[in-house]
C-alpha atoms as a PDB file:
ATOM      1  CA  UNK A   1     -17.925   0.059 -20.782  1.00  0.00           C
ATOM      2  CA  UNK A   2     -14.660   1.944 -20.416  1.00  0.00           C
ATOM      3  CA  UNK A   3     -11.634   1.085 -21.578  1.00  0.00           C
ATOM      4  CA  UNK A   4      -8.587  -0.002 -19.818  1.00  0.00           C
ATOM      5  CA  UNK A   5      -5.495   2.169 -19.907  1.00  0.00           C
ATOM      6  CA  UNK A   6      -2.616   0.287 -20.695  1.00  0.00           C
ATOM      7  CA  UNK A   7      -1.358   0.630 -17.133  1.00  0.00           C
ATOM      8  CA  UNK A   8      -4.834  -1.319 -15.550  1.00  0.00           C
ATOM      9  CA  UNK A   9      -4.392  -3.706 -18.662  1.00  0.00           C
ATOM     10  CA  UNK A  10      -0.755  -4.940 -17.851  1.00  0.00           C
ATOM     11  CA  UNK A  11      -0.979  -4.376 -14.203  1.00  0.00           C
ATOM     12  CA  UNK A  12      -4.128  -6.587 -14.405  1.00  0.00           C
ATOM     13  CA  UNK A  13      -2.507  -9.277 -16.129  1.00  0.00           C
ATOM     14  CA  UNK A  14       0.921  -9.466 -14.298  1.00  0.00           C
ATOM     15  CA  UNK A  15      -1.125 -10.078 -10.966  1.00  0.00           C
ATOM     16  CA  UNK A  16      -3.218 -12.549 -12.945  1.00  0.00           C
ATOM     17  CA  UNK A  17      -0.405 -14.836 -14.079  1.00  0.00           C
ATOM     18  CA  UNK A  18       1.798 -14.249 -11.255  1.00  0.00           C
ATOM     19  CA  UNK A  19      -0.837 -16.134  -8.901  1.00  0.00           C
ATOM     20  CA  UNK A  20       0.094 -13.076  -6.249  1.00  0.00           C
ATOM     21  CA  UNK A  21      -2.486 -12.092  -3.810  1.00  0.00           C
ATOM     22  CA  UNK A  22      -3.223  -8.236  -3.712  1.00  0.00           C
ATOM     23  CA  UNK A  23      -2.720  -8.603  -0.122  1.00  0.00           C
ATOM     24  CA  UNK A  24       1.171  -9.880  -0.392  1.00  0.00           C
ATOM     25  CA  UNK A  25       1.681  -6.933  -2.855  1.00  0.00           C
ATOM     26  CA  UNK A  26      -0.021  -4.565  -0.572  1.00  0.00           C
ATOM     27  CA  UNK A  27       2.127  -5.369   1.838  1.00  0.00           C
ATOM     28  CA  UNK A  28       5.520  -5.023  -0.548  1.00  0.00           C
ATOM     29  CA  UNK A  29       4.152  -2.200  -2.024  1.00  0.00           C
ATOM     30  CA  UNK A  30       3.279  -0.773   1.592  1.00  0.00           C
ATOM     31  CA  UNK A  31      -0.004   0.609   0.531  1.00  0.00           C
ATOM     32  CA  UNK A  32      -3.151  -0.799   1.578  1.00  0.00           C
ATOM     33  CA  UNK A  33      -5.046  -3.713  -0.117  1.00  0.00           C
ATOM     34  CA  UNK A  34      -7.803  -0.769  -1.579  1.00  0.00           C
ATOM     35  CA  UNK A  35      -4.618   0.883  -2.731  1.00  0.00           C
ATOM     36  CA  UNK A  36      -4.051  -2.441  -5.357  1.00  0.00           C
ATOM     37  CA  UNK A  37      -7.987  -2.421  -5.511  1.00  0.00           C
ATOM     38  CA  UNK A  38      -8.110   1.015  -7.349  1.00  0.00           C
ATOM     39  CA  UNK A  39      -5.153   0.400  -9.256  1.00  0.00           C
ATOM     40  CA  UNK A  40      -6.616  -2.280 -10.823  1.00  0.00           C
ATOM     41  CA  UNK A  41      -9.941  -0.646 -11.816  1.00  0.00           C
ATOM     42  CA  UNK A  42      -8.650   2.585 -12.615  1.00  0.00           C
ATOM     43  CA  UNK A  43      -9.771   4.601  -9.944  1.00  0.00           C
ATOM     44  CA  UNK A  44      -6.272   6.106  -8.901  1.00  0.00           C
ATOM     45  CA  UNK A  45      -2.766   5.453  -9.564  1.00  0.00           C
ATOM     46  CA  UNK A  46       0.492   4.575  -7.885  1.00  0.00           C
ATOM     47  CA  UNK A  47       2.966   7.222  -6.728  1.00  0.00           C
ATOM     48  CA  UNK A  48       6.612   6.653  -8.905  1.00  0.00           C
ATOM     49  CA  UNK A  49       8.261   5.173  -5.219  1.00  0.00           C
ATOM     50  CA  UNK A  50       5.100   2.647  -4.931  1.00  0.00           C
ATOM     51  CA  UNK A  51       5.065   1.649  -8.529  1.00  0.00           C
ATOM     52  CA  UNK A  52       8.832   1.275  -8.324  1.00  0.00           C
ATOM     53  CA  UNK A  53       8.183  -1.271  -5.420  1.00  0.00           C
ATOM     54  CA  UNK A  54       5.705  -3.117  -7.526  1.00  0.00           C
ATOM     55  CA  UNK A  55       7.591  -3.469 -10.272  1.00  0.00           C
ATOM     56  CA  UNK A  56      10.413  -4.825  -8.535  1.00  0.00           C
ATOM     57  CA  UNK A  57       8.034  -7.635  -6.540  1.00  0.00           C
ATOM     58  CA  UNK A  58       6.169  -8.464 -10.112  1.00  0.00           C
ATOM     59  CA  UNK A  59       9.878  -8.707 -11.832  1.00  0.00           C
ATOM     60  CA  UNK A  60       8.799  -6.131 -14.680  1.00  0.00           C
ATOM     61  CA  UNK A  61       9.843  -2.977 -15.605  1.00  0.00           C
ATOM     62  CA  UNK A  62       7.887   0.237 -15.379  1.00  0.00           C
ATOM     63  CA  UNK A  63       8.225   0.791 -19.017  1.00  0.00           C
ATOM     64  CA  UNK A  64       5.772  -2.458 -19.619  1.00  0.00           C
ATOM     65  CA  UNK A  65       3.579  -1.580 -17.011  1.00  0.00           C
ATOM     66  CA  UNK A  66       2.809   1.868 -18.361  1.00  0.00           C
ATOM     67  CA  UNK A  67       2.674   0.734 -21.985  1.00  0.00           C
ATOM     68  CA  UNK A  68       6.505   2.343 -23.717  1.00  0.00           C
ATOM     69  CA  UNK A  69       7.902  -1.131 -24.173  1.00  0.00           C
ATOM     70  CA  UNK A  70       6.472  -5.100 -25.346  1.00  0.00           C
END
């Protein structure tokens, strides 16, 4: 099994305790619902504009969500 990179990890769990559907942040992020999908298994990630935009609608900073700060 691979391992998570800190990014899927925390991006993973925000959306997990947040209760937010991947469609509603989709739609804030404007990317498409696959978009969130690959995010959160690794397959790609978000441009700096898109995970600006999800940062903002999750209320964390980038710096948690790509692992430099607790």
């Amino acid at each position: 099994m691979e391992k998570l990179t800190k990014f899927q990890e925390r991006f993973n769990e925000c959306l997990q305790y947040s209760n937010i559907k991947q469609v509603e942040l989709a739609d804030a992020a404007n990317v498409s619902k696959q978009c969130i999908s690959d995010y959160k298994s690794g397959k790609s990630e978000p441009s700096i504009q898109t995970l600006f935009l999800i940062c903002r609608f999750l209320d964390v900073s980038s710096d948690y969500l790509l692992g430099l700060e607790e």
